[in-house]
N, C-alpha and C. Protein backbone atom coordinates (compact mmCIF):
# COMPACT_ATOMS: atom_id res chain seq x y z
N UNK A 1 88.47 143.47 67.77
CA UNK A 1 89.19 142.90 68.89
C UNK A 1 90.33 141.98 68.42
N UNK A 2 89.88 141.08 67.29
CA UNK A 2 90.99 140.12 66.47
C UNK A 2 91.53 140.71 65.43
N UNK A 3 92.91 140.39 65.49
CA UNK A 3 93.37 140.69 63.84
C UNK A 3 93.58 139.72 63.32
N UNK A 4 93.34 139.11 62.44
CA UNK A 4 93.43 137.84 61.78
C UNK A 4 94.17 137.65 60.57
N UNK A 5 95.01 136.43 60.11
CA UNK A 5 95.62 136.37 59.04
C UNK A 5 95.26 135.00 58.50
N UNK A 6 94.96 134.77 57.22
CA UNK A 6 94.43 133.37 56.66
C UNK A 6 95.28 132.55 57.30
N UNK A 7 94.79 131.23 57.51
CA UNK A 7 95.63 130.31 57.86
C UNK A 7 95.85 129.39 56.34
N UNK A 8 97.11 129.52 56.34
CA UNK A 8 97.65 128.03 55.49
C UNK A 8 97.57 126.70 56.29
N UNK A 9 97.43 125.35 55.60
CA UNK A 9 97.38 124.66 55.59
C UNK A 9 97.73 123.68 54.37
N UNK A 10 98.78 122.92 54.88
CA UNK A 10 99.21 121.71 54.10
C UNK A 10 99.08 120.17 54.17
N UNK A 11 98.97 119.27 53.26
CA UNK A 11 98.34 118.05 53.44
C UNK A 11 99.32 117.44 51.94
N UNK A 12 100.06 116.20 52.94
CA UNK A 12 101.17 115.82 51.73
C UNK A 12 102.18 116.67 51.13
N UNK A 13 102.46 117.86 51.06
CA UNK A 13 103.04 118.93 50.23
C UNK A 13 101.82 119.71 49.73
N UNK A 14 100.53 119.23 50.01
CA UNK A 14 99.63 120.44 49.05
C UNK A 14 99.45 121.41 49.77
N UNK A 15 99.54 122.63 49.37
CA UNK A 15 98.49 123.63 49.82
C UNK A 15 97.09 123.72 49.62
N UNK A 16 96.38 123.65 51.03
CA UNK A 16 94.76 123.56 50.78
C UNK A 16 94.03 124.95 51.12
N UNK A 17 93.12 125.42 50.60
CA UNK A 17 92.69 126.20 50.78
C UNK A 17 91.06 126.26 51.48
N UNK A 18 91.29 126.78 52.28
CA UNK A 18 89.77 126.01 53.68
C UNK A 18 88.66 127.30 53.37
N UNK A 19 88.95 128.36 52.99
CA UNK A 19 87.82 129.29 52.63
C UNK A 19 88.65 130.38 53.92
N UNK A 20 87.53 130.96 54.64
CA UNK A 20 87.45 131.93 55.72
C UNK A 20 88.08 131.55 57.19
N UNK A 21 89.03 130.46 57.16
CA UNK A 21 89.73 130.20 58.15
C UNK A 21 91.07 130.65 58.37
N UNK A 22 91.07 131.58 59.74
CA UNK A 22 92.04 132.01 59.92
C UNK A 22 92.57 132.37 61.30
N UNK A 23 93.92 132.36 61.58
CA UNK A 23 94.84 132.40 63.06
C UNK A 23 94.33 134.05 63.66
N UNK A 24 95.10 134.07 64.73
CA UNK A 24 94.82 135.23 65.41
C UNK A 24 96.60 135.76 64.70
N UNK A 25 96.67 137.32 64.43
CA UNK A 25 97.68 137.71 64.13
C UNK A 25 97.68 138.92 65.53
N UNK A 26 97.34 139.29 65.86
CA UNK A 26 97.32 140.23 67.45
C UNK A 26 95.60 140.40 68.14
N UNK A 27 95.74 140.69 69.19
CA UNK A 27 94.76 140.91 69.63
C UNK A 27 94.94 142.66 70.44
N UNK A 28 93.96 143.11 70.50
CA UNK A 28 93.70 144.57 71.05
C UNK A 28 93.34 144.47 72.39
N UNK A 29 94.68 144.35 73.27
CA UNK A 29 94.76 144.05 74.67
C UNK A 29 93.97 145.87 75.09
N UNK A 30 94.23 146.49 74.56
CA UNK A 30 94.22 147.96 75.14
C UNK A 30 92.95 147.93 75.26
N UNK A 31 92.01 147.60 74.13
CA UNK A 31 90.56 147.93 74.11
C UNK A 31 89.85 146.61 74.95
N UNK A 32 90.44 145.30 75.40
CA UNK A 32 90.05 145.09 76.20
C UNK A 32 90.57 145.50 77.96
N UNK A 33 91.52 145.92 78.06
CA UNK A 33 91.98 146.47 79.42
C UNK A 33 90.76 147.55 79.62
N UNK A 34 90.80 148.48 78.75
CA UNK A 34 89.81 149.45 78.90
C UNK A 34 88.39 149.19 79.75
N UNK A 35 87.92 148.06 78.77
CA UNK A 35 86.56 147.24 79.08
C UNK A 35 86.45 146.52 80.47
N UNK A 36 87.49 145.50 80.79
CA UNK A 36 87.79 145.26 81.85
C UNK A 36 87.92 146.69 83.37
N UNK A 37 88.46 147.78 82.62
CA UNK A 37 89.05 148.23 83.74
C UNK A 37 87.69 149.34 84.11
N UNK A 38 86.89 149.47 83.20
CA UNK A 38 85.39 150.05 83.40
C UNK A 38 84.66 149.02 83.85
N UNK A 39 84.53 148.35 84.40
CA UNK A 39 83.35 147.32 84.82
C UNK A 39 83.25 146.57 84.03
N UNK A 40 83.53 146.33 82.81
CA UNK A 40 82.94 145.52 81.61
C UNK A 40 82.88 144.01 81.30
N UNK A 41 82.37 143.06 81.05
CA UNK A 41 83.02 141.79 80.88
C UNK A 41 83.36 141.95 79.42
N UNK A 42 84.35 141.88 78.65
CA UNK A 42 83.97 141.42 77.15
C UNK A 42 83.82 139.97 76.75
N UNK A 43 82.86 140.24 76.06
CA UNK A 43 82.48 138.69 75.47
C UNK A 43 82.97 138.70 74.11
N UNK A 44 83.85 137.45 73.77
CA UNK A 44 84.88 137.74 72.35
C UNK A 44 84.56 136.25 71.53
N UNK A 45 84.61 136.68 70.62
CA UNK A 45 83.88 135.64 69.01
C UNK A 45 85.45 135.18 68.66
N UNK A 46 85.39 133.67 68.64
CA UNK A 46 86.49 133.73 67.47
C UNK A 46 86.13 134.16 66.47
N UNK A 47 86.27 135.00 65.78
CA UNK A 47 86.17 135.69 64.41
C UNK A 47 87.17 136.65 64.22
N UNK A 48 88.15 136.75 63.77
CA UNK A 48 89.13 138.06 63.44
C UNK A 48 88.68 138.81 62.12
N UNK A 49 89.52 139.57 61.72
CA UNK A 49 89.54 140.33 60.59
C UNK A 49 90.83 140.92 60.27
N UNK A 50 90.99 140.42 58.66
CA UNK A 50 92.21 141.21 58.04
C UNK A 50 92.25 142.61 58.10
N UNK A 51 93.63 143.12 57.14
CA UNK A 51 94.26 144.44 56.94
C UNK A 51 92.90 144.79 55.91
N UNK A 52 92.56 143.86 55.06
CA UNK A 52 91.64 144.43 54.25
C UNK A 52 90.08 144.09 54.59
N UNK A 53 89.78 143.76 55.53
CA UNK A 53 88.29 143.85 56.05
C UNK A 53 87.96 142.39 55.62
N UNK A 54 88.73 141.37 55.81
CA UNK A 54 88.32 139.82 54.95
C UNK A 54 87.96 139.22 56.65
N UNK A 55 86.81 138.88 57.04
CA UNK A 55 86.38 138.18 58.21
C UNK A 55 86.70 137.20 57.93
N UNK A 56 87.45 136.01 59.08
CA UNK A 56 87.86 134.71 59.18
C UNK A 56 87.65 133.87 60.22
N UNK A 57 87.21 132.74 60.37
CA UNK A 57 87.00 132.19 61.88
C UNK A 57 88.02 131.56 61.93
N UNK A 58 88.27 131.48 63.56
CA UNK A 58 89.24 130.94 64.20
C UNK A 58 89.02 130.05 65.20
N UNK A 59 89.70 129.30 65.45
CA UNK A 59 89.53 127.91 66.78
C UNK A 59 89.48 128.76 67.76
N UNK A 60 88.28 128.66 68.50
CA UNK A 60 87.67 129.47 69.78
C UNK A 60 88.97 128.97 71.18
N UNK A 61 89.67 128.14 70.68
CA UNK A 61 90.86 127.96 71.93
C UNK A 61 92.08 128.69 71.30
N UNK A 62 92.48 128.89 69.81
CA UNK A 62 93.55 129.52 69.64
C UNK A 62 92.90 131.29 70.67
N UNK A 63 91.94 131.36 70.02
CA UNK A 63 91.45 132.56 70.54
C UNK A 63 91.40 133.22 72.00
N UNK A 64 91.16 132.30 72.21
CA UNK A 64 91.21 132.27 73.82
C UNK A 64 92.32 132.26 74.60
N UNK A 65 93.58 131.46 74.06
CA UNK A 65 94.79 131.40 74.36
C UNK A 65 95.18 132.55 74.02
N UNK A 66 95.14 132.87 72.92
CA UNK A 66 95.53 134.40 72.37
C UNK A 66 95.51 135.65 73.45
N UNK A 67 93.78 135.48 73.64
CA UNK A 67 93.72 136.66 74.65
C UNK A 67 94.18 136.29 76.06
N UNK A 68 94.12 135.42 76.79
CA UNK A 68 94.70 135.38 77.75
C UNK A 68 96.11 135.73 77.76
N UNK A 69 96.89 135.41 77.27
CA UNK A 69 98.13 136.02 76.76
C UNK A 69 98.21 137.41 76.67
N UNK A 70 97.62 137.95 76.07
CA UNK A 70 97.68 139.55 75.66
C UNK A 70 97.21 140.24 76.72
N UNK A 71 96.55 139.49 77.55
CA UNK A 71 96.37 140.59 78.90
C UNK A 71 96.96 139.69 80.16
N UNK A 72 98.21 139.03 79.92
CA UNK A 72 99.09 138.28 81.01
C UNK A 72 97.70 137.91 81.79
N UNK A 73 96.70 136.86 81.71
CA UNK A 73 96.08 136.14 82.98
C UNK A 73 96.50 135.24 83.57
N UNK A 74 96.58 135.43 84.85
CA UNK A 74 96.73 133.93 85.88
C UNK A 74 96.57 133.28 85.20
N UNK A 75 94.84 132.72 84.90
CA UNK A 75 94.60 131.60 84.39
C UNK A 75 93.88 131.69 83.15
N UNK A 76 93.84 130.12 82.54
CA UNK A 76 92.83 130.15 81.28
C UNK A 76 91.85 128.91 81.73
N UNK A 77 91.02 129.25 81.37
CA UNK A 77 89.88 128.17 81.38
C UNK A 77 89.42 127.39 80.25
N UNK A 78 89.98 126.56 79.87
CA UNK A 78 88.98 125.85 78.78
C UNK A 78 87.67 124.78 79.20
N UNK A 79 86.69 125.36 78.25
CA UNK A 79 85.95 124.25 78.92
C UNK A 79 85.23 123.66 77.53
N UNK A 80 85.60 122.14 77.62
CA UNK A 80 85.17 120.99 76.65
C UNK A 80 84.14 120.02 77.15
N UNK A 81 84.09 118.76 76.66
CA UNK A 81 83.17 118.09 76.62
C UNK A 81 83.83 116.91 77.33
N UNK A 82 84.85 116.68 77.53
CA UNK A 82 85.44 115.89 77.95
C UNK A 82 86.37 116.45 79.42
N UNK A 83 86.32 115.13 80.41
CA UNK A 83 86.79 115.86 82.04
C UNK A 83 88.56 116.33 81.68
N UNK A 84 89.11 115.88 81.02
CA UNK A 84 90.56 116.56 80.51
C UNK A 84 91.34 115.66 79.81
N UNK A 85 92.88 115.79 80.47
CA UNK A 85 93.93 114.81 79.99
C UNK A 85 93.59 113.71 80.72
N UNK A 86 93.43 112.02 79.92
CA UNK A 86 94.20 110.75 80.38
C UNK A 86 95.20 110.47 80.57
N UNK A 87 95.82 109.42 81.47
CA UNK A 87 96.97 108.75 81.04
C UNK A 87 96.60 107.55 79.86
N UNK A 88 97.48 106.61 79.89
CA UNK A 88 97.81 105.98 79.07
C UNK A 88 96.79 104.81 79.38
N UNK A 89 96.15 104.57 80.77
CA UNK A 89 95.36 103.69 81.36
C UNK A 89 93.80 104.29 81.88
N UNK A 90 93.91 105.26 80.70
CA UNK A 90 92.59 106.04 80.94
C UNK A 90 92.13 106.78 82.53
N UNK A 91 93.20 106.73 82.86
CA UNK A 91 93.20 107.62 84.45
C UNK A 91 93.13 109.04 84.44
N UNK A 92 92.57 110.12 84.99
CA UNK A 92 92.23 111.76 84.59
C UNK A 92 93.59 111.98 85.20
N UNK A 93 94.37 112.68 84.21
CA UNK A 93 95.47 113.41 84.98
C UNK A 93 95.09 114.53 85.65
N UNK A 94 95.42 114.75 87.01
CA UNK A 94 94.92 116.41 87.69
C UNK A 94 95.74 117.40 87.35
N UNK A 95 97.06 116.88 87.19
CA UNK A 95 98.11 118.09 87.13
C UNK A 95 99.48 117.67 86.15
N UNK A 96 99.50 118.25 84.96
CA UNK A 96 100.36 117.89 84.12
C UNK A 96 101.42 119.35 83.73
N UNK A 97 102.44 119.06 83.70
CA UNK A 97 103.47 120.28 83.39
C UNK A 97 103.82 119.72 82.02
N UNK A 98 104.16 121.09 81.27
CA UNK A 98 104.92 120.90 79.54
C UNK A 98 105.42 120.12 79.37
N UNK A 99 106.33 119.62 79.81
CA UNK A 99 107.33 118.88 79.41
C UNK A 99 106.73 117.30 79.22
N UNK A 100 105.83 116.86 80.60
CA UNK A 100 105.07 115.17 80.14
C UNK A 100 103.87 115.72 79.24
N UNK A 101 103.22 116.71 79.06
CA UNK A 101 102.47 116.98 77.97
C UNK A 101 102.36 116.87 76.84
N UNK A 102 103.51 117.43 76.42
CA UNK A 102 104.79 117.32 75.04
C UNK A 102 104.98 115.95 74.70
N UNK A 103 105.70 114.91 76.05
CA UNK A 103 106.23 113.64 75.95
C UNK A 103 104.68 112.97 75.46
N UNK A 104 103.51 112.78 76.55
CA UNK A 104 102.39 112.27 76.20
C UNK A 104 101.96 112.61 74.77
N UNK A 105 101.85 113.56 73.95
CA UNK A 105 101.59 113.92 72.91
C UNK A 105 102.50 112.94 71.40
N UNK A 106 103.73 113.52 72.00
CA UNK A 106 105.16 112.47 71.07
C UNK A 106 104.69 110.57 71.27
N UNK A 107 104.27 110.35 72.33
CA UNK A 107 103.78 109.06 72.56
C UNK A 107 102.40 108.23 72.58
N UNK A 108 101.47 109.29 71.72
CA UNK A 108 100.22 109.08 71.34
C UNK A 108 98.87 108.53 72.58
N UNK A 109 99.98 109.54 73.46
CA UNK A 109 98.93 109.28 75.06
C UNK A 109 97.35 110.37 74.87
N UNK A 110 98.45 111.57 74.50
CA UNK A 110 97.38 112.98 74.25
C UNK A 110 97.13 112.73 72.68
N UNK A 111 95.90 113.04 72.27
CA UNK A 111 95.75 112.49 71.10
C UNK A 111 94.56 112.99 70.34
N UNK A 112 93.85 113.01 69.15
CA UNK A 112 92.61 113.50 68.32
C UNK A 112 92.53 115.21 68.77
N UNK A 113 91.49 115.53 69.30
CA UNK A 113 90.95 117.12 69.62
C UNK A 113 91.46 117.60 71.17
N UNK A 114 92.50 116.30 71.93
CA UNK A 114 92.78 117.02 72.77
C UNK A 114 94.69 117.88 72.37
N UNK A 115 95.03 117.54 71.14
CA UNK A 115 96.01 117.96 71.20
C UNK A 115 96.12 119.10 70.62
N UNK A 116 95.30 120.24 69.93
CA UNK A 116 95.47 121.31 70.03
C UNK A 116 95.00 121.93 71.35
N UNK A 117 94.25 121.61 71.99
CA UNK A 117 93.94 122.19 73.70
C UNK A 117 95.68 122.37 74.01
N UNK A 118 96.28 120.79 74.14
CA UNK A 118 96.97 121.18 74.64
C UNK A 118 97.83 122.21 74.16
N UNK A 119 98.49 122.06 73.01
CA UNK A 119 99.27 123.21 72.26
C UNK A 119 98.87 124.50 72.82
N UNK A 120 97.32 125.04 72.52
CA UNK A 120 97.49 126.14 72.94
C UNK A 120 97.81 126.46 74.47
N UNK A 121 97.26 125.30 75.12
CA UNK A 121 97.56 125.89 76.50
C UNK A 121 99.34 125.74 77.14
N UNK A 122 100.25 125.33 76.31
CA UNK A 122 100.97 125.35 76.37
C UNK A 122 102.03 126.22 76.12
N UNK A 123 101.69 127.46 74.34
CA UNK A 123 101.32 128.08 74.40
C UNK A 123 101.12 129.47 75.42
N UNK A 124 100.18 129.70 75.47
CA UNK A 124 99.61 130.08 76.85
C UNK A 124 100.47 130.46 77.85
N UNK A 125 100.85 129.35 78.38
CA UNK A 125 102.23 129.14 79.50
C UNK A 125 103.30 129.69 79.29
N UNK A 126 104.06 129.61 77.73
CA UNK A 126 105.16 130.04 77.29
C UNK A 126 104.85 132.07 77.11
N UNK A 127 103.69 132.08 77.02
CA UNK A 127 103.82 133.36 77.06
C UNK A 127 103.30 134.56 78.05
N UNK A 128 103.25 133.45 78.96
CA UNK A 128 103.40 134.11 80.47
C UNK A 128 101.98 133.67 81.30
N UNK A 129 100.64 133.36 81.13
CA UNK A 129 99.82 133.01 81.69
C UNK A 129 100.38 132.16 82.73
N UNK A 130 99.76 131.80 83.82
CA UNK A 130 100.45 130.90 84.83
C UNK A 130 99.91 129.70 85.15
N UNK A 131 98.56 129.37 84.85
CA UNK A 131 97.75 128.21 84.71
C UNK A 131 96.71 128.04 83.61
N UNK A 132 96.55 126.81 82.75
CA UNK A 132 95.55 126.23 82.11
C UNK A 132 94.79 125.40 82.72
N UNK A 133 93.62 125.21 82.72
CA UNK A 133 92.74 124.13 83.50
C UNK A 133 91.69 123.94 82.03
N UNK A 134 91.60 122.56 81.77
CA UNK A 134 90.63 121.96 80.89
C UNK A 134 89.44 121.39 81.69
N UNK A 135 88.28 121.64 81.37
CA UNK A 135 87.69 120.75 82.03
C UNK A 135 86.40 120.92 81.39
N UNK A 136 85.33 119.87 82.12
CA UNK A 136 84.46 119.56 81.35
C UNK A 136 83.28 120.27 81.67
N UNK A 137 82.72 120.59 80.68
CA UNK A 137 81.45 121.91 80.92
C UNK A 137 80.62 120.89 81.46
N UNK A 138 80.12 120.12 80.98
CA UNK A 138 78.77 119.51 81.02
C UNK A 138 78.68 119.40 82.45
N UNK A 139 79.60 119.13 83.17
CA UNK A 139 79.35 119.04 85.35
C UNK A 139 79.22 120.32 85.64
N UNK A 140 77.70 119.98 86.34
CA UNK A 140 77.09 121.26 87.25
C UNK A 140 78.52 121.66 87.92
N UNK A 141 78.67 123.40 87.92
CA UNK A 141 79.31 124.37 88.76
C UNK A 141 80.90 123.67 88.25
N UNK A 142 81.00 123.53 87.59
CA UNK A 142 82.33 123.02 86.69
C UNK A 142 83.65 124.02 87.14
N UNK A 143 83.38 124.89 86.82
CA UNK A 143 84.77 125.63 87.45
C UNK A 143 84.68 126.29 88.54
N UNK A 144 83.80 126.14 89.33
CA UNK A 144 84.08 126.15 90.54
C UNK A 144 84.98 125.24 91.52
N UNK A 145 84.25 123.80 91.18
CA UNK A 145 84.50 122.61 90.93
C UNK A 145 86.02 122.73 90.88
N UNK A 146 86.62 122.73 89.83
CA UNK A 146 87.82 123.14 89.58
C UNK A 146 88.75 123.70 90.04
N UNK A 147 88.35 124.93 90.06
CA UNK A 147 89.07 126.25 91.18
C UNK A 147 88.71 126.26 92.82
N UNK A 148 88.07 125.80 93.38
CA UNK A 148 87.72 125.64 94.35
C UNK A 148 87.96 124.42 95.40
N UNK A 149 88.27 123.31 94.76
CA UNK A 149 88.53 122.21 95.56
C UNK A 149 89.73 121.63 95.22
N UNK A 150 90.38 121.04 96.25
CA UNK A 150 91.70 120.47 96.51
C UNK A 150 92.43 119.23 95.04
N UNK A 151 91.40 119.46 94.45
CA UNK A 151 91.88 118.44 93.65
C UNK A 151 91.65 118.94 92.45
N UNK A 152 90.11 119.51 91.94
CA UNK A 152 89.61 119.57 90.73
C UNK A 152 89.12 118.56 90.25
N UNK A 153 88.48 119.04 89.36
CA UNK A 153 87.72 118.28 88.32
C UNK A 153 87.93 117.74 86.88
N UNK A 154 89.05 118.72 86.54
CA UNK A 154 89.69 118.43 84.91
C UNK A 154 90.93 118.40 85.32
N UNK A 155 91.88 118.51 84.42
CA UNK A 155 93.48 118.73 83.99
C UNK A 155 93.92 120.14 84.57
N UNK A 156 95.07 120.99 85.23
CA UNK A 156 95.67 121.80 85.23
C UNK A 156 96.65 121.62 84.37
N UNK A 157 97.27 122.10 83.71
CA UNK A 157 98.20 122.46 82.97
C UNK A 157 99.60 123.53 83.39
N UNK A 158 100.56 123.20 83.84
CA UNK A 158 101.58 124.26 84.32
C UNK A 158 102.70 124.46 83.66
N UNK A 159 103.46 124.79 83.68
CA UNK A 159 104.75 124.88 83.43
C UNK A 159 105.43 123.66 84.05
C-alpha cells in the first residue's frame, strides 16, 4: 500500500542514521479505491516498503496525511491525546486556517508533538483535502463529537 524511502535526518550538519525509519514516497490510491469501492474498509500500517523490499516505519500522521491526499478526502481525522490546538492563553482553538497556523508555529504558540500534526495537516490542505480536525481520542464518541456538533470538540484545520 506504502512506498517508502529512508528518511534522512540531520542534527547540527550531521547526518544521523535512525535505522528503519522512513517517509511515504507514494501511496497505491488505485488499490485502495478498489477496496473502498467493493465494500471494503482498508485498515493501513504506517509501514512502507522500498524498491528493494527494505520495510521502514513511518509517522502514522505522515501516513495518514499521505493517504488522504491520494484519494482527494473531504476530511482527515487525526486523533491524539490531546483536545487540539491552544492559543497562546491555553484557550482550544476550534477553527484555525494555514496561514495563523504557520504564524502560531513561527511564534512558539504551536509547539513539541503538535507541530508535525500540524505540518501534515497542512500539508493535507495544500494537496487538496478540504478539512483536518485533531482531536482527542480519549472523549467518549470523539468524532462524532466533532463532526456532529456546532462547535466540536478539537481543532479544525482549513485553508
Amino acid at each position: 500500500m506504502i512506498r517508502a524511502k529512508k528518511k534522512i535526518f540531520y542534527r547540527n550538519g550531521q547526518k544521523l542514521d535512525l535505522g528503519f525509519v522512513g517517509d511515504v514516497k507514494n501511496v497505491d490510491s488505485k488499490t485502495l479505491k478498489s477496496a473502498i469501492n467493493n465494500g471494503r474498509i482498508p485498515v493501513i500500517s504506517s509501514i512502507g516498503v522500498d524498491g528493494r523490499g527494505k520495510i521502514y516505519n513511518i509517522n502514522a500522521d505522515t501516513v495518514a496525511a499521505e493517504v488522504a491526499s491520494a484519494l482527494a478526502a473531504t476530511k482527515l481525522i487525526l486523533i491524539t491525546n490531546v483536545r487540539g490546538v491552544f492559543d497562546k492563553n491555553g484557550k482550544l482553538i476550534s477553527v484555525i486556517n494555514a496561514q495563523k497556523a504557520r504564524r502560531l508555529i513561527r511564534n512558539g504558540v504551536i509547539s513539541g508533538g503538535m507541530i508535525p500534526k500540524i505540518r501534515f495537516a497542512l500539508k493535507a490542505l495544500k494537496e487538496g483535502v478540504e478539512k483536518v480536525h485533531i482531536i482527542d481520542g480519549r472523549i467518549p464518541h470523539a468524532i462524532l463529537l466533532e463532526l456532529f456538533t456546532d462547535v466540536g470538540i478539537g481543532t479544525m484545520v482549513e485553508r
